[in-house]
Protein backbone atom coordinates (compact mmCIF):
# COMPACT_ATOMS: atom_id res chain seq x y z
CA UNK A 1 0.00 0.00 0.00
CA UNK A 2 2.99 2.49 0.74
CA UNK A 3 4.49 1.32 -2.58
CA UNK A 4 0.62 2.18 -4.07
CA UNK A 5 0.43 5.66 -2.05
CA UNK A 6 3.67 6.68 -3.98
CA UNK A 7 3.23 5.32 -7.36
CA UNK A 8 -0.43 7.53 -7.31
CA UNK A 9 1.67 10.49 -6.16
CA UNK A 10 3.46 10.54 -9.03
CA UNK A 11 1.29 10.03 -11.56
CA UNK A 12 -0.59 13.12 -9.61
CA UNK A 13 2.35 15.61 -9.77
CA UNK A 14 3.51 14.07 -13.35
CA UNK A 15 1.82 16.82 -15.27
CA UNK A 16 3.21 19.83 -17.22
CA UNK A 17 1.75 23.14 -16.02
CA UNK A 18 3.24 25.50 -18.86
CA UNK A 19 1.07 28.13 -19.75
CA UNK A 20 -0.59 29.11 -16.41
CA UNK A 21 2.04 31.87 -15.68
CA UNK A 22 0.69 33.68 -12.78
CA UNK A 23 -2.54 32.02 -12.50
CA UNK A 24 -4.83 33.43 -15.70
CA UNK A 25 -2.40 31.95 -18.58
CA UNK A 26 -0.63 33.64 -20.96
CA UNK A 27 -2.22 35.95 -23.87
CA UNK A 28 -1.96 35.84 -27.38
CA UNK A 29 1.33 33.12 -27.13
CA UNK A 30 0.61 29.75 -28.80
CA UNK A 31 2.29 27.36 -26.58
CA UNK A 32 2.83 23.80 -27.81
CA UNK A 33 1.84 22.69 -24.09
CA UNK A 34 1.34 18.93 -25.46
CA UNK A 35 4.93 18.84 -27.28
CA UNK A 36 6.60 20.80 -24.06
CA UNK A 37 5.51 17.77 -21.60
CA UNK A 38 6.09 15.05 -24.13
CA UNK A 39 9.68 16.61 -24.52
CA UNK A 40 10.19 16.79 -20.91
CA UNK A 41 8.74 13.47 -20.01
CA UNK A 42 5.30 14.84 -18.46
CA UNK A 43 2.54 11.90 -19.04
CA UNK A 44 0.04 14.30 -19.36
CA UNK A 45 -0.47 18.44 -18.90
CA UNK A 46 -2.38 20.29 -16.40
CA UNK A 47 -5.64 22.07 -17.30
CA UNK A 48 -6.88 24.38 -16.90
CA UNK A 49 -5.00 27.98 -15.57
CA UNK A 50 -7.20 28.72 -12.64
CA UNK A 51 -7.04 24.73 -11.62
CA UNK A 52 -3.20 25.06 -12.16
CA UNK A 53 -2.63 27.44 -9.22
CA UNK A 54 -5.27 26.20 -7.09
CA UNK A 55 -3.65 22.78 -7.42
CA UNK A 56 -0.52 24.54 -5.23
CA UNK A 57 0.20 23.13 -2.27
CA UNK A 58 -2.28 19.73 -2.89
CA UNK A 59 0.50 18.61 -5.09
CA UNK A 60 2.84 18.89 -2.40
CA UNK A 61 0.30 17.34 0.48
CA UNK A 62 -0.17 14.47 -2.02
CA UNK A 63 3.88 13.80 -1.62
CA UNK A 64 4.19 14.21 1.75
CA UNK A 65 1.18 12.21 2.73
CA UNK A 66 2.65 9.21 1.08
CA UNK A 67 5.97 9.92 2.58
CA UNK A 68 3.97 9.63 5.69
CA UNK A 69 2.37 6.47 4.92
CA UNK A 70 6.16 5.08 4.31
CA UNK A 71 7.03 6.72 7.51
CA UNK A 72 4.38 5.47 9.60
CA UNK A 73 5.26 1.47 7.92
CA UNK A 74 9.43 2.10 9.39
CA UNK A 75 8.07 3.34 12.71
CA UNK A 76 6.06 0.49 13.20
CA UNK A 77 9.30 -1.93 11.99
CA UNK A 78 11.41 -0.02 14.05
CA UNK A 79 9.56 -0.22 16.81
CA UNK A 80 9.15 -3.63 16.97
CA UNK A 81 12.36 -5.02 16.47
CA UNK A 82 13.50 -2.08 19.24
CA UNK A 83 10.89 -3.70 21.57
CA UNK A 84 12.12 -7.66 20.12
CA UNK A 85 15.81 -6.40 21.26
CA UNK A 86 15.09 -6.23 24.68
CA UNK A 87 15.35 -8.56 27.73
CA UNK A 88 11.84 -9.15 28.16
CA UNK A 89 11.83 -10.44 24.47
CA UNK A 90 15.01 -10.95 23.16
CA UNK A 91 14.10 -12.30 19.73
CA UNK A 92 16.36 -10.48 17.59
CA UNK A 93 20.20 -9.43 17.27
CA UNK A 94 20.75 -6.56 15.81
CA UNK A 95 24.17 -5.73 13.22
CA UNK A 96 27.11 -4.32 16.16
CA UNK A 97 28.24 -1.96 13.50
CA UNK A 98 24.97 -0.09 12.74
CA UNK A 99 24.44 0.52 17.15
CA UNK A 100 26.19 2.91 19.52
CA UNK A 101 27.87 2.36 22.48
CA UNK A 102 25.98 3.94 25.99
CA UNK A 103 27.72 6.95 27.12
CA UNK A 104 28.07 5.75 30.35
CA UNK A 105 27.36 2.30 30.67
CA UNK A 106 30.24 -0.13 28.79
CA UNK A 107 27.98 -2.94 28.34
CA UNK A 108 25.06 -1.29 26.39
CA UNK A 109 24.26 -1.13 23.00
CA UNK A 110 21.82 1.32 21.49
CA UNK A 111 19.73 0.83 17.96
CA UNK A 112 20.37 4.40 17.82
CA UNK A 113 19.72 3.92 13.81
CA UNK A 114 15.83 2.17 14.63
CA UNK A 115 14.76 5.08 17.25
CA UNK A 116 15.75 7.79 14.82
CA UNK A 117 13.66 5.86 12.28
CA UNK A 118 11.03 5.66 14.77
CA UNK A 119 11.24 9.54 15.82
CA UNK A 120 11.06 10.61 11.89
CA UNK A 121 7.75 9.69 11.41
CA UNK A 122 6.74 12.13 13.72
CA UNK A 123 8.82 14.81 11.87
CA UNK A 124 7.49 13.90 8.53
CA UNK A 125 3.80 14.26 10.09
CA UNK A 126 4.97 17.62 11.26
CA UNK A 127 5.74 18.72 7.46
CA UNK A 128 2.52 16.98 6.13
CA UNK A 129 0.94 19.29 9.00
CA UNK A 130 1.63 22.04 7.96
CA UNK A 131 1.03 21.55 4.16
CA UNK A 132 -2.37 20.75 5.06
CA UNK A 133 -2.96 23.74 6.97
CA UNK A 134 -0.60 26.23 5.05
CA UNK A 135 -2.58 26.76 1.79
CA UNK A 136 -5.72 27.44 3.49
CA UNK A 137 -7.76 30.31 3.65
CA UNK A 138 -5.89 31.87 0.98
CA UNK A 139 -8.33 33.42 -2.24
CA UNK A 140 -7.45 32.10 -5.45
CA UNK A 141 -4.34 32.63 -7.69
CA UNK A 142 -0.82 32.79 -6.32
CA UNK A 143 0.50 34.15 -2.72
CA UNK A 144 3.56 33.92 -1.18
CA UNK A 145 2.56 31.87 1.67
CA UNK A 146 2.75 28.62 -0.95
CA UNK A 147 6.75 29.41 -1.38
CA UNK A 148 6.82 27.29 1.84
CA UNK A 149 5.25 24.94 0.38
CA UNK A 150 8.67 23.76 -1.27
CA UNK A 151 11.17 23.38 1.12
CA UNK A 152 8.26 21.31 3.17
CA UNK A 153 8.04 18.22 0.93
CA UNK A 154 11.42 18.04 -0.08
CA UNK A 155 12.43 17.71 3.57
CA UNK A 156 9.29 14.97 3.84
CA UNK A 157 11.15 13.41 0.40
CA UNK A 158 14.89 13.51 1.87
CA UNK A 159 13.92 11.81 5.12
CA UNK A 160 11.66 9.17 3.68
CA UNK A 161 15.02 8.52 1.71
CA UNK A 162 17.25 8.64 4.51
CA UNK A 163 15.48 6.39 6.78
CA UNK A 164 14.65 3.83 4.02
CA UNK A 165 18.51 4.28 3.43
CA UNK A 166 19.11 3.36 7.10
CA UNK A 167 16.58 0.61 7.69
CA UNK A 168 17.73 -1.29 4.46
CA UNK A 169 21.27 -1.11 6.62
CA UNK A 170 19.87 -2.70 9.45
CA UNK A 171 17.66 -4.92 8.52
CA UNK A 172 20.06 -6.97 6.23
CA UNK A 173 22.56 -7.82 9.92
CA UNK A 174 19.32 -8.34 12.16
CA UNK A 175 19.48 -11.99 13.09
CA UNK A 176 16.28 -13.55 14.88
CA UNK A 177 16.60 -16.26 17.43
CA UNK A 178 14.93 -19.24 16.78
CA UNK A 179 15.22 -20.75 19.99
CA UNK A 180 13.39 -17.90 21.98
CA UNK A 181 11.01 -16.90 19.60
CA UNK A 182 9.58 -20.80 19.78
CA UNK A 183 9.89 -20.82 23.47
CA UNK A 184 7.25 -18.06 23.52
CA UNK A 185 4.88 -19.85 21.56
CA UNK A 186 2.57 -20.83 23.91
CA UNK A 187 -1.41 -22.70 23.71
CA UNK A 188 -3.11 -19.27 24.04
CA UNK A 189 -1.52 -18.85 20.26
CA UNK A 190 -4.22 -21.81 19.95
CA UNK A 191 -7.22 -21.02 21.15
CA UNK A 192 -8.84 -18.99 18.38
CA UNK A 193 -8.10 -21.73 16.20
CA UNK A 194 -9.62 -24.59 18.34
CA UNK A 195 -12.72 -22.63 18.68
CA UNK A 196 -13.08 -22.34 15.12
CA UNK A 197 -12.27 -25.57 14.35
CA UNK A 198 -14.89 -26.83 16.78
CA UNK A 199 -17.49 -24.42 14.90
CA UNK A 200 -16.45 -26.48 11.65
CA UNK A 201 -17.60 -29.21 13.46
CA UNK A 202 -20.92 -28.09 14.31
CA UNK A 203 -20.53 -26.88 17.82
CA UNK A 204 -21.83 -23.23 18.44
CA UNK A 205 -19.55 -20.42 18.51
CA UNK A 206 -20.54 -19.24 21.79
CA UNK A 207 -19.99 -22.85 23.46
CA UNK A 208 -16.51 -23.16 21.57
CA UNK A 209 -15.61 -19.68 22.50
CA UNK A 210 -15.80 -20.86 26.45
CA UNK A 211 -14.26 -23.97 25.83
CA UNK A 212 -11.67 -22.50 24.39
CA UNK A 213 -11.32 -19.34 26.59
CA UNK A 214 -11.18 -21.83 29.65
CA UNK A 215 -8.18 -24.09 28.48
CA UNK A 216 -9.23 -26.98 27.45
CA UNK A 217 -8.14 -28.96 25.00
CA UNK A 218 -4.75 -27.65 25.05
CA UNK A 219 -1.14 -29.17 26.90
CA UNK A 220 0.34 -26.40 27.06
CA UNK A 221 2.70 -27.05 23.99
CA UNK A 222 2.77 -25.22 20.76
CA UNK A 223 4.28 -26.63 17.05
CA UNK A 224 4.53 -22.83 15.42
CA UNK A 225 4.42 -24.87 12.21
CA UNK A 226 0.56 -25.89 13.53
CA UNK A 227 -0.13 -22.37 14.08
CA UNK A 228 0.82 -21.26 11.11
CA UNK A 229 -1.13 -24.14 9.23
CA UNK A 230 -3.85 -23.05 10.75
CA UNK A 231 -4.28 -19.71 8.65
CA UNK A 232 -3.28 -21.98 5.11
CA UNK A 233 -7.00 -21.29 4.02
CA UNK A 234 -8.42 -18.95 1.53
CA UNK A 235 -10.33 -16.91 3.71
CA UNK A 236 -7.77 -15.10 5.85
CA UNK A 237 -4.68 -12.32 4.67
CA UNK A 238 -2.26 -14.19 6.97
CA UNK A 239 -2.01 -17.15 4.73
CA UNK A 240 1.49 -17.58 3.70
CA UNK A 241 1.32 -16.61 0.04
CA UNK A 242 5.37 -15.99 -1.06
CA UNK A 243 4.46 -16.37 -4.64
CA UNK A 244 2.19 -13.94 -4.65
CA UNK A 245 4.63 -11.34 -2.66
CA UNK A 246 7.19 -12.04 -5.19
CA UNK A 247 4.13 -10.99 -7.81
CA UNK A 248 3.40 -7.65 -6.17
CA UNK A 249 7.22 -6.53 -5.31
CA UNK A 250 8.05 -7.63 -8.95
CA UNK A 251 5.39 -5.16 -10.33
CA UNK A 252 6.48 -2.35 -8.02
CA UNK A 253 10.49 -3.30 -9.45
CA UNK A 254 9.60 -2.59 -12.90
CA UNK A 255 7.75 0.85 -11.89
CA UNK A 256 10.91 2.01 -10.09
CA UNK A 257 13.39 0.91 -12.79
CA UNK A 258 11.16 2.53 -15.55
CA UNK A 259 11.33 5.55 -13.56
């Protein structure tokens, strides 16, 4: 969906808006509009004058909103694997070289690189912020308030770039932890699929829902290859579908290499 958000952003902005000068056109001048964006590599060009300028500042929103959307998907990874790194959890390594040692405390190691990731959502929302808000009020045709308009989403582009830069870092050295991450695989993981599979056999949802909810029926042991063949049917998103990954990420390759 990120990938989505940013390929519709672009074919948004990707038109040529020659001719609208200061917001009523331009007089008398014939200007091969068409020719100019085909030239220049526009897929299409912007009509008509008035639309042009009121379009100023949306453009921008339309960027930094799916900057945001790319921000908000690294907070969330960063977040976890910050919260997977920890004591409690301790599912995941993460690469030496891309941490910091504590300034005080020799045996600590911070994913200084994940909570910056984290934090910049929260700037890019900031910048999306105030495109939303800057442009408004304002009567038609151009003001100066929409200069600030500029540097706003090409901060929101250069630190969606920087923090995809730094993540793709990262996540290559994390290592996850088998061992631990199967130790906390316990029979609640279980219980929404043996009431279900109970309703399959004909017992009512409410009376499966309390046999489940009270325990029984479970040991206390968990296979996480059961749990995960539990969601191999065609009614749920969680099924594990790499070929049809592969699909989607292949589409979104041959977008970004065509430019």
């Amino acid at each position: 969906d990120d990938l989505a958000a940013l390929r519709q952003a672009r074919r948004q902005i990707n038109v040529s808006p020659l001719g609208s000068a200061a917001g009523y056109g331009v007089p008398v001048m014939d200007l091969p509009r068409e020719a100019v964006a085909d030239r220049l590599g526009f897929r299409d060009v912007q009509t008509h004058a008035t639309a042009v300028q009121l379009a100023r500042g949306k453009h921008e929103l339309t960027v930094s909103h799916a900057c945001t959307q790319v921000g908000a998907t690294c907070n969330r990874l960063a977040s976890d694997l910050v919260l997977f790194t920890t004591a409690e959890f301790d599912f995941v390594d993460l690469p030496p070289e891309h941490c910091t040692g504590s300034s005080i405390m020799p045996q600590k190691q911070n994913p200084d690189v994940l909570e910056l990731a984290r934090a910049y959502h929260h700037r890019l929302t900031a910048e999306m912020q105030s495109l939303a808000t800057g442009p408004a009020n304002l009567p038609g045709g151009y003001h100066r308030d929409l200069q600030l308009t500029k540097a706003a989403v090409m901060r929101s582009v250069q630190m969606t770039t920087d923090v995809l830069t730094a993540l793709e870092h990262v996540v290559r050295g994390v290592e996850f932890k088998p061992e631990q991450t199967r130790a906390a695989c316990t029979s609640e993981l279980l219980a929404t699929q043996r009431a279900l599979q109970q309703v399959t056999e004909g017992v009512p949802f409410r009376a499966a829902y309390q046999q489940a909810e009270s325990g029984d029926g479970g040991d206390g042991s968990v296979d996480p290859a059961a749990v995960l063949d539990a969601y191999e049917t065609g009614g749920t998103p969680g099924q594990e579908r790499p070929d049809l990954v592969r699909g989607r990420l292949q589409e979104h390759r041959k977008w970004v290499a065509d430019g």
